[in-house]
N, C-alpha and C. Protein backbone atom coordinates (compact mmCIF):
# COMPACT_ATOMS: atom_id res chain seq x y z
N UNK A 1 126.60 101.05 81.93
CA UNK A 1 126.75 101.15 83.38
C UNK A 1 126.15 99.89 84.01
N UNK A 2 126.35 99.21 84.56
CA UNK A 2 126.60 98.08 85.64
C UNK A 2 125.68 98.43 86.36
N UNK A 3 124.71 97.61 87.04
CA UNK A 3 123.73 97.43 87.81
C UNK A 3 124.16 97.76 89.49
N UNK A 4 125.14 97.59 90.07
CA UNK A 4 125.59 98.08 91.21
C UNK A 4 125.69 99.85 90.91
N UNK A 5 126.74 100.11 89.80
CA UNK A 5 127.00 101.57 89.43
C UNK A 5 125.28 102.50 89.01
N UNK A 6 124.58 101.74 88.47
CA UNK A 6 123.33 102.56 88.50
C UNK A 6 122.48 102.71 89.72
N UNK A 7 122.90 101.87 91.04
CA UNK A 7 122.04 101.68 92.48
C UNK A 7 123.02 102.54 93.27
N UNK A 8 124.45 102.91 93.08
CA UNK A 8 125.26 103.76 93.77
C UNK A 8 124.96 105.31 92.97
N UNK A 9 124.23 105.29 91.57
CA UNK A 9 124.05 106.85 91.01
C UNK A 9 122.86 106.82 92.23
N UNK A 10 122.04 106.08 91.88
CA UNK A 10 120.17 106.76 92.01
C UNK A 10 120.81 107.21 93.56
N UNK A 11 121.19 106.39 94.28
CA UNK A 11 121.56 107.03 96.12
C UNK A 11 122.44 107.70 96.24
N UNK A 12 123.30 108.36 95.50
CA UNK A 12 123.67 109.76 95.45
C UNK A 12 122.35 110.54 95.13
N UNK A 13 121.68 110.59 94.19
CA UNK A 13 121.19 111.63 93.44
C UNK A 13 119.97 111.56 94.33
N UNK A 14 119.55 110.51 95.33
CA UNK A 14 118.89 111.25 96.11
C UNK A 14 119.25 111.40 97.92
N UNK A 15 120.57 111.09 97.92
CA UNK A 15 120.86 111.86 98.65
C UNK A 15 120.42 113.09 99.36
N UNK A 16 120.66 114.00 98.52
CA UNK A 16 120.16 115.75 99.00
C UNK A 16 118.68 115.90 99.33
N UNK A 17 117.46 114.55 99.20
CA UNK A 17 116.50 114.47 99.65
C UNK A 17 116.33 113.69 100.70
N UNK A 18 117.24 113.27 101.31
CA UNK A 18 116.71 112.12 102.16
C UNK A 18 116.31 112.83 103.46
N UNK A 19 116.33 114.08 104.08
CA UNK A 19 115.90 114.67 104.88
C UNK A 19 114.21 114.47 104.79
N UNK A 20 114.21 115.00 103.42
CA UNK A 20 112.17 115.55 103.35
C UNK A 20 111.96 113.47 103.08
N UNK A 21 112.44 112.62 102.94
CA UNK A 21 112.23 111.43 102.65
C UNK A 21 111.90 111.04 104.09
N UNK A 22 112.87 111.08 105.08
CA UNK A 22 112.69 111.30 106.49
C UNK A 22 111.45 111.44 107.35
N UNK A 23 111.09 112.55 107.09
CA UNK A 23 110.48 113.52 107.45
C UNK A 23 108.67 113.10 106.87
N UNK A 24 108.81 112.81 105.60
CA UNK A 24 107.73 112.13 104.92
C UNK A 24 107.41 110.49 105.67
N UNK A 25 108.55 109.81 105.42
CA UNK A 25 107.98 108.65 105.83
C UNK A 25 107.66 108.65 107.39
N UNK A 26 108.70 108.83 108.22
CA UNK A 26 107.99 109.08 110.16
C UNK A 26 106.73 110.10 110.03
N UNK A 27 106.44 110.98 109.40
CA UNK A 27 104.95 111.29 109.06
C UNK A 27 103.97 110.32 108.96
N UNK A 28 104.26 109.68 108.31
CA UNK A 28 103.01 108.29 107.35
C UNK A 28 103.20 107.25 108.53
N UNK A 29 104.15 106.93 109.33
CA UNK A 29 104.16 105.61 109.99
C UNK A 29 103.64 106.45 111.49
N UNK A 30 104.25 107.17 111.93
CA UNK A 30 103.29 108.30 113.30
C UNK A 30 101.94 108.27 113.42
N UNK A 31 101.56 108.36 112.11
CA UNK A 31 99.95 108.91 112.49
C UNK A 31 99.15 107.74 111.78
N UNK A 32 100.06 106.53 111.58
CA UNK A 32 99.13 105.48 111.15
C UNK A 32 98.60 104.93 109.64
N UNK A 33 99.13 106.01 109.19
CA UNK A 33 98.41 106.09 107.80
C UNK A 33 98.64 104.52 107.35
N UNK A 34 100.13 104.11 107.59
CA UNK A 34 100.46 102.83 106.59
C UNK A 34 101.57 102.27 107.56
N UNK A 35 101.77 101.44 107.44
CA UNK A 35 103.01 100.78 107.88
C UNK A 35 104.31 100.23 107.00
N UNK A 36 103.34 100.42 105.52
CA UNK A 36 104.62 100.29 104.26
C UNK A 36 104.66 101.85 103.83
N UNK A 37 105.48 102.46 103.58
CA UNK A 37 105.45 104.00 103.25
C UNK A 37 106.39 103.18 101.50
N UNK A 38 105.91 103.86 100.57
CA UNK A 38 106.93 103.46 99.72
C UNK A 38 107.15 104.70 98.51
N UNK A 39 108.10 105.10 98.37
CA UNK A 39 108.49 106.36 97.50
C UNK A 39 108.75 105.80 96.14
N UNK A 40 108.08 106.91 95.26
CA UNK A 40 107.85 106.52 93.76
C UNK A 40 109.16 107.38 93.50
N UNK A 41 110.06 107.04 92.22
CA UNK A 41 110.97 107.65 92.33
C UNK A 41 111.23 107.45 90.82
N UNK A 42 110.72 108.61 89.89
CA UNK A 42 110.60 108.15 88.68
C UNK A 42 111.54 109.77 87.94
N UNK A 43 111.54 109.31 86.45
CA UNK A 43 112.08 109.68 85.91
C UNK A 43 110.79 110.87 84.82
N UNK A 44 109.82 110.40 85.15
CA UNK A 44 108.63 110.40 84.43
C UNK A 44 107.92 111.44 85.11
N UNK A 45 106.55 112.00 84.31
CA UNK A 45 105.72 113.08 85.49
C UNK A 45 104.50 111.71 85.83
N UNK A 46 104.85 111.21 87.14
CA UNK A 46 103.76 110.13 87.34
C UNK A 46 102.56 110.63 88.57
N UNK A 47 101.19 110.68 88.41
CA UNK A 47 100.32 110.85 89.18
C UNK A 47 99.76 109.58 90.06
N UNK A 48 100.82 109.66 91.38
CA UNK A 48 100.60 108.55 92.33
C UNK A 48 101.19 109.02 93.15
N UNK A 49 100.43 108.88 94.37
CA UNK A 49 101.02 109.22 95.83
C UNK A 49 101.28 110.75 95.91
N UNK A 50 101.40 111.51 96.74
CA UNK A 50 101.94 112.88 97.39
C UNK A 50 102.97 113.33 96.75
N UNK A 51 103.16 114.46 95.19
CA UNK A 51 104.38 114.90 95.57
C UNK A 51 105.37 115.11 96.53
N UNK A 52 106.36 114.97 96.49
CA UNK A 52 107.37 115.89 97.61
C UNK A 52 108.47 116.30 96.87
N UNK A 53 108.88 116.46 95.70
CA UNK A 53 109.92 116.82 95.07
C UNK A 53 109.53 116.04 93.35
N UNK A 54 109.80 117.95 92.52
CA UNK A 54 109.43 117.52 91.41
C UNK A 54 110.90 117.64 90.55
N UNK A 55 110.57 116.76 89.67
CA UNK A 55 111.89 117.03 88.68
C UNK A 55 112.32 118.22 87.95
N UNK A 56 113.51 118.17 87.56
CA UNK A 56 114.20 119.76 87.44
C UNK A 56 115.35 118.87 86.48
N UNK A 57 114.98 119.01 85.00
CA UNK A 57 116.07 118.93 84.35
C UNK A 57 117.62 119.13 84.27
N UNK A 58 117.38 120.64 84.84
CA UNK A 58 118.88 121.42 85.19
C UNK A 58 119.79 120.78 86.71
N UNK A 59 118.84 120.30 87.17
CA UNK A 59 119.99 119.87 88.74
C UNK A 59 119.23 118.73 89.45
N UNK A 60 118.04 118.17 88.75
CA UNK A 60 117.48 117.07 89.89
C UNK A 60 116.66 116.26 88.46
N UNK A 61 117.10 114.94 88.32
CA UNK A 61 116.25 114.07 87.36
C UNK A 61 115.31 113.09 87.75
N UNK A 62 115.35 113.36 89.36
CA UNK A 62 114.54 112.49 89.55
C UNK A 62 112.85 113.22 90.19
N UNK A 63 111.78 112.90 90.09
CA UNK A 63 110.70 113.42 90.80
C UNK A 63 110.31 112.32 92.41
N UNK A 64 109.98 112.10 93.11
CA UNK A 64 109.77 111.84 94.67
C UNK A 64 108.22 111.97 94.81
N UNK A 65 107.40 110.93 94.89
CA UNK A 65 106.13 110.98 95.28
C UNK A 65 106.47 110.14 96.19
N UNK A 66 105.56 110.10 97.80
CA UNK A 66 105.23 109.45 98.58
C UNK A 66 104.20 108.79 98.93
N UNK A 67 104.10 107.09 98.61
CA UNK A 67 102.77 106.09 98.34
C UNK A 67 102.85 105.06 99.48
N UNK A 68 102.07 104.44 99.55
CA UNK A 68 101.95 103.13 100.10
C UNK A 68 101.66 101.99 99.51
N UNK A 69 101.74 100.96 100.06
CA UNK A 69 101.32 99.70 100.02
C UNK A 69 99.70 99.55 99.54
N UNK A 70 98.93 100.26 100.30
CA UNK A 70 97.64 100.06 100.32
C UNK A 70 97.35 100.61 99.21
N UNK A 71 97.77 101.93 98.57
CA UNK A 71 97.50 102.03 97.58
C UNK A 71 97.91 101.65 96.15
N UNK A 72 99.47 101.31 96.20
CA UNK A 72 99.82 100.66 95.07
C UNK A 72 98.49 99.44 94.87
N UNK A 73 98.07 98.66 95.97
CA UNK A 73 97.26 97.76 95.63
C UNK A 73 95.89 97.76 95.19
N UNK A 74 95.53 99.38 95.67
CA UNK A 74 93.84 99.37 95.38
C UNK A 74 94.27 100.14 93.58
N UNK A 75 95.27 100.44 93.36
CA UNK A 75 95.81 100.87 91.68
C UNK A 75 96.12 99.73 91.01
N UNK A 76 96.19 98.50 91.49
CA UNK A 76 96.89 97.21 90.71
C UNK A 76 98.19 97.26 90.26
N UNK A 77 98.90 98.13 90.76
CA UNK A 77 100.39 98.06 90.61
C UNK A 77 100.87 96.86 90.93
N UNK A 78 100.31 96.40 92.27
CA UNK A 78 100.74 95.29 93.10
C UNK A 78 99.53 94.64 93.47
N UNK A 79 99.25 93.77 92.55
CA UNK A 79 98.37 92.22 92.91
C UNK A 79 98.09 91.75 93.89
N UNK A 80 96.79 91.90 94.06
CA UNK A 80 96.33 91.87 95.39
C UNK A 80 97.04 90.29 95.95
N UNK A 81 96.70 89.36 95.40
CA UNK A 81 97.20 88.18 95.75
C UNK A 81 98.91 88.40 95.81
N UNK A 82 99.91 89.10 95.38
CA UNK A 82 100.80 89.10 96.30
C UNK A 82 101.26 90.36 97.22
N UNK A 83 99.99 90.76 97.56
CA UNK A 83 100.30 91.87 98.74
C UNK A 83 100.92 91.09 99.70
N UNK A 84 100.84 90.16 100.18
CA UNK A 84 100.95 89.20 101.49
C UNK A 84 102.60 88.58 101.35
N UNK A 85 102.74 88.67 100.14
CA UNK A 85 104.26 88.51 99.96
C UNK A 85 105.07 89.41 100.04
N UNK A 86 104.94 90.56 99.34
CA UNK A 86 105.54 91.92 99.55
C UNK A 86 105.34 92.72 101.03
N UNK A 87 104.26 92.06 101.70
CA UNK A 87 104.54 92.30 103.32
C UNK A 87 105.69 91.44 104.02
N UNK A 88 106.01 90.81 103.88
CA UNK A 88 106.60 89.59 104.01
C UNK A 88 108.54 89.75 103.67
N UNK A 89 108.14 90.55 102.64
CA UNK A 89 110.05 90.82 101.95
C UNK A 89 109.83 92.37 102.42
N UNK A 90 108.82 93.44 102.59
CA UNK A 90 109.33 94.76 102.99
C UNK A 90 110.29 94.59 104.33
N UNK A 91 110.93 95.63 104.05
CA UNK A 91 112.29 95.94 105.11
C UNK A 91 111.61 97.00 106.40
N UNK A 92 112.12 97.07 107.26
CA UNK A 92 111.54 97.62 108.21
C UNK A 92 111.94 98.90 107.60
N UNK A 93 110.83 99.90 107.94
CA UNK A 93 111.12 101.26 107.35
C UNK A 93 111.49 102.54 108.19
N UNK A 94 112.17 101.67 109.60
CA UNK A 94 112.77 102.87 110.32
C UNK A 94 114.48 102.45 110.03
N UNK A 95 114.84 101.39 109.21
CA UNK A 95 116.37 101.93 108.62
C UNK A 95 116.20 101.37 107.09
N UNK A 96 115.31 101.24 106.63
CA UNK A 96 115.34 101.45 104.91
C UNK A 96 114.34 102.27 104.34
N UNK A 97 114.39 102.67 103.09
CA UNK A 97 113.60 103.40 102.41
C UNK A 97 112.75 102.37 101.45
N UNK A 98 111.79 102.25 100.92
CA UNK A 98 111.28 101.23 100.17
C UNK A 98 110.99 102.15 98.60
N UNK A 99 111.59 101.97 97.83
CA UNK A 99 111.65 102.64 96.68
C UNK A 99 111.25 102.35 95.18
N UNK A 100 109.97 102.38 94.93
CA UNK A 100 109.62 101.97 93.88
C UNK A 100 109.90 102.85 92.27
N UNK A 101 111.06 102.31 91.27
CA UNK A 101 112.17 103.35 90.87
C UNK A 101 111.20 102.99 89.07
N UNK A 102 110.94 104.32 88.42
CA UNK A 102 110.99 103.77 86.70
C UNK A 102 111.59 104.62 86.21
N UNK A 103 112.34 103.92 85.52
CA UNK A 103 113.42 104.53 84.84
C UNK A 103 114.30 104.03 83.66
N UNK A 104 115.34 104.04 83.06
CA UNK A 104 115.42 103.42 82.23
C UNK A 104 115.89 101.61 82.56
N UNK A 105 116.20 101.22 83.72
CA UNK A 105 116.12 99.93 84.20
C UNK A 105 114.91 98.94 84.44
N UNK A 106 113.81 100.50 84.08
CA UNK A 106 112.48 99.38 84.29
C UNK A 106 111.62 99.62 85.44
N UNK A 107 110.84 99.41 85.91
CA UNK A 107 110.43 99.33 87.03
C UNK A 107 110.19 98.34 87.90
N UNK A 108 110.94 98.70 89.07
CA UNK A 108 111.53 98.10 90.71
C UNK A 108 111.52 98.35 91.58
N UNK A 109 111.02 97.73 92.68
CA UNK A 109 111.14 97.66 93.80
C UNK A 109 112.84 97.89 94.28
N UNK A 110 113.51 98.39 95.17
CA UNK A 110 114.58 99.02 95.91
C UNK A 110 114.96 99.58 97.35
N UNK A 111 115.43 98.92 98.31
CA UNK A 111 115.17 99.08 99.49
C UNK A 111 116.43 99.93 99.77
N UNK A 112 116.91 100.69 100.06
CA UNK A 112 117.85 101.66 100.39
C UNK A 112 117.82 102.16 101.30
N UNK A 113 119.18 101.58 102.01
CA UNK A 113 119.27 102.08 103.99
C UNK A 113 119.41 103.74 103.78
N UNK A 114 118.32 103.68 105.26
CA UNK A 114 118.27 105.06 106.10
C UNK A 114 119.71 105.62 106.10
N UNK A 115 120.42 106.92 105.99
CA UNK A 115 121.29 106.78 106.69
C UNK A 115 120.89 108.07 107.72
């Protein structure tokens, strides 16, 4: 599968979440928490950020934690020395989603419009 065809699966398949994705991120940017909201979106059982949707073999492969910026960085996910860059390329997050994906492509950064 082709690198476009695996970025048109993952946004179907989370599709049917993008309500509580919604709903999660204008949460986090409302009350201040962060100004990068960024959703873990793994394939894996990963302990980072807020559940909001766990994986389900039978009808959902993906699990949905909700993180930030600030903390990917105080975890060293993201190097402190290029936090200032990754502020810099984040997308505004009232029409994209910022999606940090592991899976069998690896792990990536993924910005995927609001719809």
């Amino acid at each position: 599968m082709e690198l476009e065809e695996k970025y048109q699966q993952l946004k179907n398949d989370l599709m049917p979440f993008s309500s509580v994705m919604n709903k999660a991120s204008e949460t986090l940017l409302d009350e201040g928490i962060s100004k990068y909201p960024i959703f873990i979106v793994s394939q894996l059982d990963i302990e980072l950020g807020v559940p909001l949707v766990q994986r389900n073999p039978s009808n959902n492969k993906w699990s949905l934690n909700l993180s930030t910026l600030e903390e990917l960085a105080t975890k060293k996910i993201i190097q402190m020395e290029r936090v200032d860059h990754f502020r810099s390329v984040f997308k505004d997050p009232d029409f994209f989603f910022c999606l940090f994906t592991l899976s069998d492509l690896g792990a990536q950064f993924i910005f995927l419009p609001r719809d």
